[in-house]
Structures are given as structure tokens and as C-alpha cells.
C-alpha atoms as a PDB file:
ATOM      1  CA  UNK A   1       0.000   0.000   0.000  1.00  0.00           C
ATOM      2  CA  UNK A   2       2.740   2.304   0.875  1.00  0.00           C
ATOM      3  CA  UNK A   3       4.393   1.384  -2.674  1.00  0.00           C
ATOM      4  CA  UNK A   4       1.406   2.467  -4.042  1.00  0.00           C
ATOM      5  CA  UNK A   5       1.079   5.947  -2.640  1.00  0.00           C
ATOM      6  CA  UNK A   6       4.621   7.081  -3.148  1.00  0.00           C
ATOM      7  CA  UNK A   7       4.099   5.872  -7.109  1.00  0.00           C
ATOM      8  CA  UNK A   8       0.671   7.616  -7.232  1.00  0.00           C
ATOM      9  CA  UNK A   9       2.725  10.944  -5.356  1.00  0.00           C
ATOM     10  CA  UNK A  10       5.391  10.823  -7.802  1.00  0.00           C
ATOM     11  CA  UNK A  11       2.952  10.576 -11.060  1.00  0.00           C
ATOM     12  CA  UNK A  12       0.842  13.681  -9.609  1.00  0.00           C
ATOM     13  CA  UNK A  13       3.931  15.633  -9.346  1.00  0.00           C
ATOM     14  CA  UNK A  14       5.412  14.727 -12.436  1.00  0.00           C
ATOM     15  CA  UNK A  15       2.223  15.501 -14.178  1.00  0.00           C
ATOM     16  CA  UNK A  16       2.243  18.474 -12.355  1.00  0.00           C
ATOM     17  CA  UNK A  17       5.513  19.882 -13.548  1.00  0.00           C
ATOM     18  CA  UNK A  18       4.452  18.915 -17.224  1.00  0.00           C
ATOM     19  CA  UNK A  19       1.072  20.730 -17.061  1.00  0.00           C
ATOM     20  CA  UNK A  20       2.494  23.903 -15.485  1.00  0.00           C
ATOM     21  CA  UNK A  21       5.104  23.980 -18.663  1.00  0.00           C
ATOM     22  CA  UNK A  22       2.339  22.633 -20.876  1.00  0.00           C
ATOM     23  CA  UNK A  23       0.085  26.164 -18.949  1.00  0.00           C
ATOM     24  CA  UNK A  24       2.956  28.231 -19.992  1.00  0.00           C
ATOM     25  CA  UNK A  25       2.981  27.337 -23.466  1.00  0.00           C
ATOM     26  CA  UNK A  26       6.405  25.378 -23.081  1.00  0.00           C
ATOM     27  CA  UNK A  27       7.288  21.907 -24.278  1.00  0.00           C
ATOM     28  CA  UNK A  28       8.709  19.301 -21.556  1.00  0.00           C
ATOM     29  CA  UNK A  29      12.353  20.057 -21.283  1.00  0.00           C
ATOM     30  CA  UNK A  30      14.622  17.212 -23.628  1.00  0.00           C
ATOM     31  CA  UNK A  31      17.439  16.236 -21.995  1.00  0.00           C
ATOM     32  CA  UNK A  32      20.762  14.233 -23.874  1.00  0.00           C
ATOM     33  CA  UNK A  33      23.145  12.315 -21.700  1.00  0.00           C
ATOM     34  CA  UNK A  34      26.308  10.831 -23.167  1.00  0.00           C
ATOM     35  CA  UNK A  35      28.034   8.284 -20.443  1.00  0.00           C
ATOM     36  CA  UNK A  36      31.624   7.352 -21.470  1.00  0.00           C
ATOM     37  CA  UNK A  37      33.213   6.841 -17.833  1.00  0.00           C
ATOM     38  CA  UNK A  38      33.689   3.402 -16.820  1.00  0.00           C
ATOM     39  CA  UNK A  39      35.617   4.077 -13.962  1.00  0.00           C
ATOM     40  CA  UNK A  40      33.116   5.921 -12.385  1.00  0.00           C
ATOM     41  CA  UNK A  41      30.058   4.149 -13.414  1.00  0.00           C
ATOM     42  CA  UNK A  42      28.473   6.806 -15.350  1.00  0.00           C
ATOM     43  CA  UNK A  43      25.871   4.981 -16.699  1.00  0.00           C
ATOM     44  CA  UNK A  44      24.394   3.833 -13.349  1.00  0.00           C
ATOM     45  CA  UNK A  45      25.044   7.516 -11.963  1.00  0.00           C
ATOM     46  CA  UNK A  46      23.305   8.972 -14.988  1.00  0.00           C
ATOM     47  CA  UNK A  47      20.604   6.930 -15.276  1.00  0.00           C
ATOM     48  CA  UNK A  48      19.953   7.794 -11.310  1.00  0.00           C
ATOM     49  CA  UNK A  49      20.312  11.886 -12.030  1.00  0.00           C
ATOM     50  CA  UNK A  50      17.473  10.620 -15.473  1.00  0.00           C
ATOM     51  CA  UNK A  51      15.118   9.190 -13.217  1.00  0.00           C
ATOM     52  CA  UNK A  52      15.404  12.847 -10.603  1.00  0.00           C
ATOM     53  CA  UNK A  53      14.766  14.842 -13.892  1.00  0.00           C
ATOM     54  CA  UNK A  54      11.754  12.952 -15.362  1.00  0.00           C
ATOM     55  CA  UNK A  55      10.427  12.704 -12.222  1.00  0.00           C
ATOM     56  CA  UNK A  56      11.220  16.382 -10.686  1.00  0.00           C
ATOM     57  CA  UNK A  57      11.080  18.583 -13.904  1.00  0.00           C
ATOM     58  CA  UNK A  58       8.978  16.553 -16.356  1.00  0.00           C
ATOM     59  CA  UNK A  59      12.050  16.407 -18.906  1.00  0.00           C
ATOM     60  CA  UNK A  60      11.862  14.230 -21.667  1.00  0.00           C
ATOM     61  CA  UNK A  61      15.703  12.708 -21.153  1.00  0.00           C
ATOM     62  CA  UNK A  62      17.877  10.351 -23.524  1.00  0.00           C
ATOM     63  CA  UNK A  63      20.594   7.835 -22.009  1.00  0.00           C
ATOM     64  CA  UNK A  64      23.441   6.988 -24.651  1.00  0.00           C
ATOM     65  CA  UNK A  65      26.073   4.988 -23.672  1.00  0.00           C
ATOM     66  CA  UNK A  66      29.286   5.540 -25.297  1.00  0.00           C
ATOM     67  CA  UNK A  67      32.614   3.417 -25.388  1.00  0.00           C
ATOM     68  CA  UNK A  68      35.209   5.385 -22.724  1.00  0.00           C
ATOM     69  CA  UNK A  69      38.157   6.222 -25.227  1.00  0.00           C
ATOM     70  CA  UNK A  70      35.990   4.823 -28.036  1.00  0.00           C
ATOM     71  CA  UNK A  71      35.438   6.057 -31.399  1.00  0.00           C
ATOM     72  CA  UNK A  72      31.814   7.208 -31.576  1.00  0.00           C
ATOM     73  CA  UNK A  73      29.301   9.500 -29.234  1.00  0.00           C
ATOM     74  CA  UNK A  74      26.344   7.058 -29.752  1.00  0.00           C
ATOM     75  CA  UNK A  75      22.903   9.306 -30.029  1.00  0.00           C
ATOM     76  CA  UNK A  76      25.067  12.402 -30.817  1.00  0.00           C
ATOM     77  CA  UNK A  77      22.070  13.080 -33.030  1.00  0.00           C
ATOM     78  CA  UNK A  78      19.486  13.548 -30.101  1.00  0.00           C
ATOM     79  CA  UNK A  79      21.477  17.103 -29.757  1.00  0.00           C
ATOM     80  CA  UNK A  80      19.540  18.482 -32.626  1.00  0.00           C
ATOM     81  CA  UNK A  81      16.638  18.539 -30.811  1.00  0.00           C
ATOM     82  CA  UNK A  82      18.328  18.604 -27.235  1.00  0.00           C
ATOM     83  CA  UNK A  83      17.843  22.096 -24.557  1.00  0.00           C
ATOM     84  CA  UNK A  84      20.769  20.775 -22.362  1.00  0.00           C
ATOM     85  CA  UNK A  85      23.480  18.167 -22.980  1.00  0.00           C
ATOM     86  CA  UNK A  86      24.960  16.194 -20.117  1.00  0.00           C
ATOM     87  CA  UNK A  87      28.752  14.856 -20.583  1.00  0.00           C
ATOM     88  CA  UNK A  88      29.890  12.288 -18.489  1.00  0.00           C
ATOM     89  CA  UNK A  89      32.490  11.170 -21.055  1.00  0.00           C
ATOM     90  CA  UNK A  90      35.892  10.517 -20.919  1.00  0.00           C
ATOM     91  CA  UNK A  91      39.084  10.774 -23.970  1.00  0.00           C
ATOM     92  CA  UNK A  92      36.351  10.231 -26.901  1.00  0.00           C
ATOM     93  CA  UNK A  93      37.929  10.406 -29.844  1.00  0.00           C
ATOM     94  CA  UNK A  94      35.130  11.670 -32.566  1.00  0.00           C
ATOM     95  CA  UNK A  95      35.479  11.830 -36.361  1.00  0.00           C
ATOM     96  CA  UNK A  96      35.549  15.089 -37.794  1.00  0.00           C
ATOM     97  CA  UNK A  97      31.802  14.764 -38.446  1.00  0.00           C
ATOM     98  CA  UNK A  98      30.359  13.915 -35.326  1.00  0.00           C
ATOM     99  CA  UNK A  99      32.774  16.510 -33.137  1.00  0.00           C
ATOM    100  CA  UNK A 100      31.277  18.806 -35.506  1.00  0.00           C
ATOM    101  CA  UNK A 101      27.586  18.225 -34.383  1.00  0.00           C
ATOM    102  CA  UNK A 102      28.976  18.922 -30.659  1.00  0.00           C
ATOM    103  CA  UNK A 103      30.417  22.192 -31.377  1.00  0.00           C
ATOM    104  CA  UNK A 104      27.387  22.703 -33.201  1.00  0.00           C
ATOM    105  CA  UNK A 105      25.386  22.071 -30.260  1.00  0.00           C
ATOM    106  CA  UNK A 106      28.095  24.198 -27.954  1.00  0.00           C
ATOM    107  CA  UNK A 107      27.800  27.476 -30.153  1.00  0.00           C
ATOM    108  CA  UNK A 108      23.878  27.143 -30.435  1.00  0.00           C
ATOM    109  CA  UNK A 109      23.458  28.615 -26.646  1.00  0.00           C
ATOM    110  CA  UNK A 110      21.901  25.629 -25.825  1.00  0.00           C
ATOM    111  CA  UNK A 111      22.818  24.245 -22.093  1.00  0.00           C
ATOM    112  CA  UNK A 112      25.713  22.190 -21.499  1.00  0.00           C
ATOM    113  CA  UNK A 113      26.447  20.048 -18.331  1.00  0.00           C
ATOM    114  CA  UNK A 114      29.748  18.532 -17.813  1.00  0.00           C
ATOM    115  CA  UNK A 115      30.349  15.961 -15.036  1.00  0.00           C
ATOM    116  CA  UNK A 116      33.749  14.965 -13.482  1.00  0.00           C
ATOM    117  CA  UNK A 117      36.063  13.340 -16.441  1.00  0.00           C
ATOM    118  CA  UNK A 118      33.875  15.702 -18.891  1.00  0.00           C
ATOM    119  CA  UNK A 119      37.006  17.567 -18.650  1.00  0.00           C
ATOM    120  CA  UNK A 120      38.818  15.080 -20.321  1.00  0.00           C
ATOM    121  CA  UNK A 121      35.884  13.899 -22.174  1.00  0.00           C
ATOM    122  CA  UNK A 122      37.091  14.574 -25.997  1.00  0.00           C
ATOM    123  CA  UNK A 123      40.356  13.255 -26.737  1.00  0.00           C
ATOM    124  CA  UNK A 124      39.873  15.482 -30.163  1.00  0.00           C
ATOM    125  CA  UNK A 125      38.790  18.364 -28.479  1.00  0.00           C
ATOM    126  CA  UNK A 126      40.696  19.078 -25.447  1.00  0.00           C
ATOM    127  CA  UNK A 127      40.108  22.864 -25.451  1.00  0.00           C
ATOM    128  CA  UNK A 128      36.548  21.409 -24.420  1.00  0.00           C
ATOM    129  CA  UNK A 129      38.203  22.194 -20.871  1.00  0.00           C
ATOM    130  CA  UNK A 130      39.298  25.018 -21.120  1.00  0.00           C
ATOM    131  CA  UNK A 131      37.134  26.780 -23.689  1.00  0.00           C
ATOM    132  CA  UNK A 132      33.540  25.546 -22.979  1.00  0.00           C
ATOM    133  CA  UNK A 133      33.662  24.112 -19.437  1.00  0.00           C
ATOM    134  CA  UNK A 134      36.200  27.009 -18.159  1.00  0.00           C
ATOM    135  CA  UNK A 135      38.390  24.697 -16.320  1.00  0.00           C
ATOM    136  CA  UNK A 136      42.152  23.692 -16.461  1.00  0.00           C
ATOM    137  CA  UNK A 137      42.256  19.568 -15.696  1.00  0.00           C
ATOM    138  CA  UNK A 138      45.513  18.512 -14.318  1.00  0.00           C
ATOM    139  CA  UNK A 139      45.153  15.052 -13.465  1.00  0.00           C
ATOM    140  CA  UNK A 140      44.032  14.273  -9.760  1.00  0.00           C
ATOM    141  CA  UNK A 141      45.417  13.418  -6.523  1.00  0.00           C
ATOM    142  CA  UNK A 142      46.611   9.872  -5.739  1.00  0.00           C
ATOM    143  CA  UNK A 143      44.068   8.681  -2.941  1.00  0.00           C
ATOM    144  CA  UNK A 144      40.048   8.746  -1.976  1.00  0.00           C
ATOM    145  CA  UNK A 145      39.861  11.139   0.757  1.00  0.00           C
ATOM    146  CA  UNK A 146      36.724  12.467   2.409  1.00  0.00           C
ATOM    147  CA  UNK A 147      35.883  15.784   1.892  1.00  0.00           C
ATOM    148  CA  UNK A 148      33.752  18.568   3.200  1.00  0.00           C
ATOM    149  CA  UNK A 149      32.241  20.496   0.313  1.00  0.00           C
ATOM    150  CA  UNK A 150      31.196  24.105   0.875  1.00  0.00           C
ATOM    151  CA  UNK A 151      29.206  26.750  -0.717  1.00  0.00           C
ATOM    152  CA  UNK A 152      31.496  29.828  -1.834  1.00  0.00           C
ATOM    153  CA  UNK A 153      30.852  33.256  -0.577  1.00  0.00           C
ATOM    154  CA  UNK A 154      29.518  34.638  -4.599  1.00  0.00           C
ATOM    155  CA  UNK A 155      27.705  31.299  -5.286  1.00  0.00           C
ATOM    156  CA  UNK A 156      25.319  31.474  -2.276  1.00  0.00           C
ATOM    157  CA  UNK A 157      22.879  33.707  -4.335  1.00  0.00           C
ATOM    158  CA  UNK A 158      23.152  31.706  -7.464  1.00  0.00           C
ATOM    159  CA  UNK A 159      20.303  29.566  -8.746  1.00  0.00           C
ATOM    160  CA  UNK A 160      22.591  26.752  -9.273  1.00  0.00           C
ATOM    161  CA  UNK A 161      22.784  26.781  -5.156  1.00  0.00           C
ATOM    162  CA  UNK A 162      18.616  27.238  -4.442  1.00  0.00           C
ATOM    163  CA  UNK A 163      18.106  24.728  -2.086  1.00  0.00           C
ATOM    164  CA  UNK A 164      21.408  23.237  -1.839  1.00  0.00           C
ATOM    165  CA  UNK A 165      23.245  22.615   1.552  1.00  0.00           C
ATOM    166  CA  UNK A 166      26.965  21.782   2.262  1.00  0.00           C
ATOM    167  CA  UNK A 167      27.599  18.346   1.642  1.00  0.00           C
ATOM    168  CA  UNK A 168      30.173  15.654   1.892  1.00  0.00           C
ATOM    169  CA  UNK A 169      31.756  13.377  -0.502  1.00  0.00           C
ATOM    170  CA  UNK A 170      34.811  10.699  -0.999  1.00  0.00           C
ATOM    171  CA  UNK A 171      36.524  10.514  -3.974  1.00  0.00           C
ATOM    172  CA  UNK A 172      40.148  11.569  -5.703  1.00  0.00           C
ATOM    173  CA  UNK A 173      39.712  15.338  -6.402  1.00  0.00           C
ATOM    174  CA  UNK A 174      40.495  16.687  -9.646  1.00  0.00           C
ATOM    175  CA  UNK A 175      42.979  19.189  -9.541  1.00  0.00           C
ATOM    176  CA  UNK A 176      41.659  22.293 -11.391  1.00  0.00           C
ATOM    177  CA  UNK A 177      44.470  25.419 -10.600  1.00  0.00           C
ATOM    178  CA  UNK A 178      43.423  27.728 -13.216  1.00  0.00           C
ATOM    179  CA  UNK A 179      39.597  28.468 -13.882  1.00  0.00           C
ATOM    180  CA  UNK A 180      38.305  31.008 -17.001  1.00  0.00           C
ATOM    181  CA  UNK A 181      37.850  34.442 -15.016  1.00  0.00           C
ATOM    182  CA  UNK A 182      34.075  34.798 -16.065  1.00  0.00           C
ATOM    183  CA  UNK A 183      33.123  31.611 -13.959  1.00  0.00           C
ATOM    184  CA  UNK A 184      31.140  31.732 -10.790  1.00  0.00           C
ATOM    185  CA  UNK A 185      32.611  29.302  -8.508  1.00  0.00           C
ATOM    186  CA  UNK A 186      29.895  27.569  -6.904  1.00  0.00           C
ATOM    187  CA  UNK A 187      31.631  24.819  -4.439  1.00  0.00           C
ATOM    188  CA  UNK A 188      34.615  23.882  -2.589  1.00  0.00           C
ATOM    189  CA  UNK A 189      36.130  20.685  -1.704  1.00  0.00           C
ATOM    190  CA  UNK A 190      38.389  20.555   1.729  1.00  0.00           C
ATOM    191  CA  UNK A 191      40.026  17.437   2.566  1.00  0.00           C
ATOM    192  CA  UNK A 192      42.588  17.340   5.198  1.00  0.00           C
ATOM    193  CA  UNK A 193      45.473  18.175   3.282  1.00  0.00           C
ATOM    194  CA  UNK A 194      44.122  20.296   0.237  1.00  0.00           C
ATOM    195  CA  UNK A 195      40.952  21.958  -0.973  1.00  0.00           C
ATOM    196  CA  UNK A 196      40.304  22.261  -5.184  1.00  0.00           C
ATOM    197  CA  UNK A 197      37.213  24.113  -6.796  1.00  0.00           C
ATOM    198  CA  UNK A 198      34.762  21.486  -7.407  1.00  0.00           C
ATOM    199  CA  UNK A 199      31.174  23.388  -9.121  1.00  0.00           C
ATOM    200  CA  UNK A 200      30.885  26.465 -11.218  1.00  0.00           C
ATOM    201  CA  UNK A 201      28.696  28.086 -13.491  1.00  0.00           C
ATOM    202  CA  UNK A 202      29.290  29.839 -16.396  1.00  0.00           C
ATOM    203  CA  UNK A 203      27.199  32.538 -18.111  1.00  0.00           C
ATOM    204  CA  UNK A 204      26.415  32.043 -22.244  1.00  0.00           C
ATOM    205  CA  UNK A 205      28.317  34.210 -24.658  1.00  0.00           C
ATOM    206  CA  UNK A 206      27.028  34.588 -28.014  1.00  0.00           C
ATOM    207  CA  UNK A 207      27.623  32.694 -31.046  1.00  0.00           C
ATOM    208  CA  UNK A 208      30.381  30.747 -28.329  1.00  0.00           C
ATOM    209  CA  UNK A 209      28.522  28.872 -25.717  1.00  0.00           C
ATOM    210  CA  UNK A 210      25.675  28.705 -23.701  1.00  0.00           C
ATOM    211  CA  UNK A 211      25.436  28.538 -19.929  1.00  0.00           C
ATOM    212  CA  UNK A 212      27.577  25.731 -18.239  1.00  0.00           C
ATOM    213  CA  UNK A 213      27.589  24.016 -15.527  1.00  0.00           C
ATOM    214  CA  UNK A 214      30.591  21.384 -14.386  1.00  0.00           C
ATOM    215  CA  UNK A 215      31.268  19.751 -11.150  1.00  0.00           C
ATOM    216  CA  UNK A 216      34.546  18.104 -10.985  1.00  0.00           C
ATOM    217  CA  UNK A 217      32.445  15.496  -8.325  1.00  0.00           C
ATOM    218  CA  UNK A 218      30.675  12.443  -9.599  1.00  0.00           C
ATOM    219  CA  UNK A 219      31.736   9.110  -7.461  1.00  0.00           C
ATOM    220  CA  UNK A 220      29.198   6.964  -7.823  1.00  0.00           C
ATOM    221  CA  UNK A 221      28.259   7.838  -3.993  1.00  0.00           C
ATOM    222  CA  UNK A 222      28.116  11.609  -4.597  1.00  0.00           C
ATOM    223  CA  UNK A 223      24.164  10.207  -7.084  1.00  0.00           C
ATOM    224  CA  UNK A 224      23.154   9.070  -3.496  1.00  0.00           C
ATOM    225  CA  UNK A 225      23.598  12.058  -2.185  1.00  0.00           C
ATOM    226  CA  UNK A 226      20.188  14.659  -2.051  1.00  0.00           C
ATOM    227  CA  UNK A 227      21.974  17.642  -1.787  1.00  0.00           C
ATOM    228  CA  UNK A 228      23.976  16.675  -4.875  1.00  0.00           C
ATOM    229  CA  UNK A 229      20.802  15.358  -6.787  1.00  0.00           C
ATOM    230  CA  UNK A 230      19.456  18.944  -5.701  1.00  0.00           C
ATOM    231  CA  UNK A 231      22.482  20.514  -7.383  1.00  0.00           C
ATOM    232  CA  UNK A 232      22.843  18.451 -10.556  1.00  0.00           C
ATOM    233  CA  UNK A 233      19.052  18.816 -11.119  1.00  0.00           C
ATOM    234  CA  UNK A 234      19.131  22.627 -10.515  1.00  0.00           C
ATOM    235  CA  UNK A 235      21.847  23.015 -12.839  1.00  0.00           C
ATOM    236  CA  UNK A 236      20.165  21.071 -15.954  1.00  0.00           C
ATOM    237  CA  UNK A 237      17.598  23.745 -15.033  1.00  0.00           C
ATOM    238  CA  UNK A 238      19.161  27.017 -15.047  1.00  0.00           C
ATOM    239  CA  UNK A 239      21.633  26.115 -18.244  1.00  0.00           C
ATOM    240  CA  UNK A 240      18.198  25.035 -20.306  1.00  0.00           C
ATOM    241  CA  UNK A 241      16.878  28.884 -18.881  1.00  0.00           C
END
């Protein structure tokens, strides 16, 4: 019986979201996810943050798994008809063709997402990094090591953070020393030893990018986690506008 009433609660507030977009004239938000990290069992993570946005915004989302350091970005077509793309990819190397439908996508303005090795997630396009994402990915530390992550001072406001408490999370943090100077720095990760920028957003520029999001986070604990769900699903939100 209990089964019963949490799956009737969750259809009336899926439907809910979907007839409040539907009221305002707009189409249920599409959603492309590309999962290329083994390592970090992006597919399982993904489909976890799929099931939070079908069932929390009403988005219409598509799972493609992709080989990590393969070849081909399987469903790279579903960007033609995509509002946000979420990368959880890692040292893809595309054909000329096919990294041309990304970049595509990119310099539409439509809303990118990039998750953990996303940084490293086009072996023919590592400017991705640096250019799109606004990052500077050098490699990680050795160990796992817990760490507290906390809410910067100039991303409390931001609607990336609405909702979103501090956190914790385990994993080897990315080292990131150098991030673009138009980024809003969202979180920070403080293990014993070390702290890194782990979440920032990043405001559209025409005819370059749209808004981004990118958390260097994404162990496949950190999908457990509400306040991260909170964040991930907040950020699909505000890049799509």
C-alpha cells in the first residue's frame, strides 16, 4: 500500500511539472546524456540523475552509452533537438563529423552540463576544458579522501545553489588550478590536506557557448547524495533557462 502511494505521489507531481510547462505554453524540457566513464560508473550515476529529472522537472531525457576512449558518441544526433546536454564522457575520440555536431550544439546557446572526467571527455577536443567548461584539468590526486564540500561566498545567491546545503563526498579530487575568469565558482572541496574548486557556473556568450555548468564530483556515492541530486538537477535547469 505504501508502494502504491509514493508511485501515485510521484505521477501527480510529475504531471504536475508537465502541465504547469504545458500552462505556460512550453514543451517538456529534452534532456541528452552521453556516459563514457567506466571508472566511475556513469551509466548507473546517470541513469539515477534521469530518473530525478523525469520525475522532478517533467524532462523528456535520452541515455546513450558511449565506449570510454571509443570512437563514436552514440545518439550524438538527439542534440539536434536537445535544450541541455549532459557529458559524463571521458578521452572520446570523434570523427571530424560527429565533433562537428557537438560544437554545433556548444555554439547554439543551448545548455551544457559537464560531469567529473567531462574535462577530459574529448580526446579530439581538449580545449573542451578550457574553452567551454572554463576549467584547467591537471590530473588528480593519488588517494580517496573524504571531503567537506562548501558553498562559496559569490555562489550562495546563485540559482545553481537554491536549495542546496553543504555536503560531503569521498573521492580523488580533480585538480583544477586555473579556472576562465568569467566563472562563478559555486563549491569547494576541503580534505585534510588540500581543498580544489569542485562546481561552477558559467554565463552564455554569443555565437560561443551557452550557460555551463561542471562539477569536478561524480563518485558513484556523490548520485546518493540529495543535496547533490538537488544541485545536478538545478543546474540542468538554469543552463536550459
Amino acid at each position: 500500500m505504501h508502494i502504491a502511494i509514493r508511485l501515485l505521489l510521484v505521477l501527480v507531481a510529475a504531471l504536475g511539472v508537465t502541465s504547469a510547462r504545458a500552462a505556460e505554453g512550453k514543451k517538456p524540457l529534452k534532456v541528452a546524456m552521453y556516459s563514457g566513464s567506466k571508472e566511475y560508473d556513469s551509466a548507473g550515476s546517470l541513469a539515477k540523475l534521469k530518473k530525478v529529472l523525469e520525475e522532478q522537472l517533467g524532462a523528456t531525457c535520452t541515455l546513450n552509452i558511449v565506449e570510454e576512449k571509443g570512437t563514436s558518441l552514440a545518439g550524438v544526433d538527439d542534440l539536434e533537438t536537445a535544450d541541455v546536454a549532459v557529458f559524463f564522457t571521458r578521452r572520446v575520440s570523434l570523427a571530424p563529423d560527429q565533433l562537428a555536431k557537438v560544437k554545433k550544439f556548444v555554439e547554439s546557446g543551448k545548455g551544457v552540463v559537464g560531469i567529473r572526467t567531462a574535462s577530459h571527455g574529448f580526446q579530439t577536443w581538449l580545449e573542451f576544458d578550457a574553452k567551454v567548461l572554463g576549467g584547467s584539468y591537471g590530473n588528480h590526486y593519488k588517494l580517496d579522501a573524504p571531503a567537506d564540500v562548501v558553498i562559496e561566498e559569490k555562489g550562495k545567491d546563485h540559482p545553481v545553489m537554491a536549495g542546496v546545503p553543504a555536503f560531503k563526498t569521498v573521492g580523488k579530487m580533480y585538480k583544477n588550478p586555473r579556472l576562465a575568469d568569467d566563472v562563478t565558482l559555486l563549491l569547494t572541496a576541503k580534505a585534510k590536506e588540500y581543498s580544489e574548486p569542485v562546481a561552477w557556473a558559467r554565463e552564455a556568450v554569443a555565437g560561443e557557448r551557452g550557460r555551463v555548468f561542471y562539477t569536478s564530483l561524480g563518485v558513484p556515492g556523490d548520485f546518493d547524495d540529495a543535496a547533490f541530486q538537488k544541485l545536478m538537477m538545478n543546474a540542468v535547469r538554469w543552463t536550459a533557462r
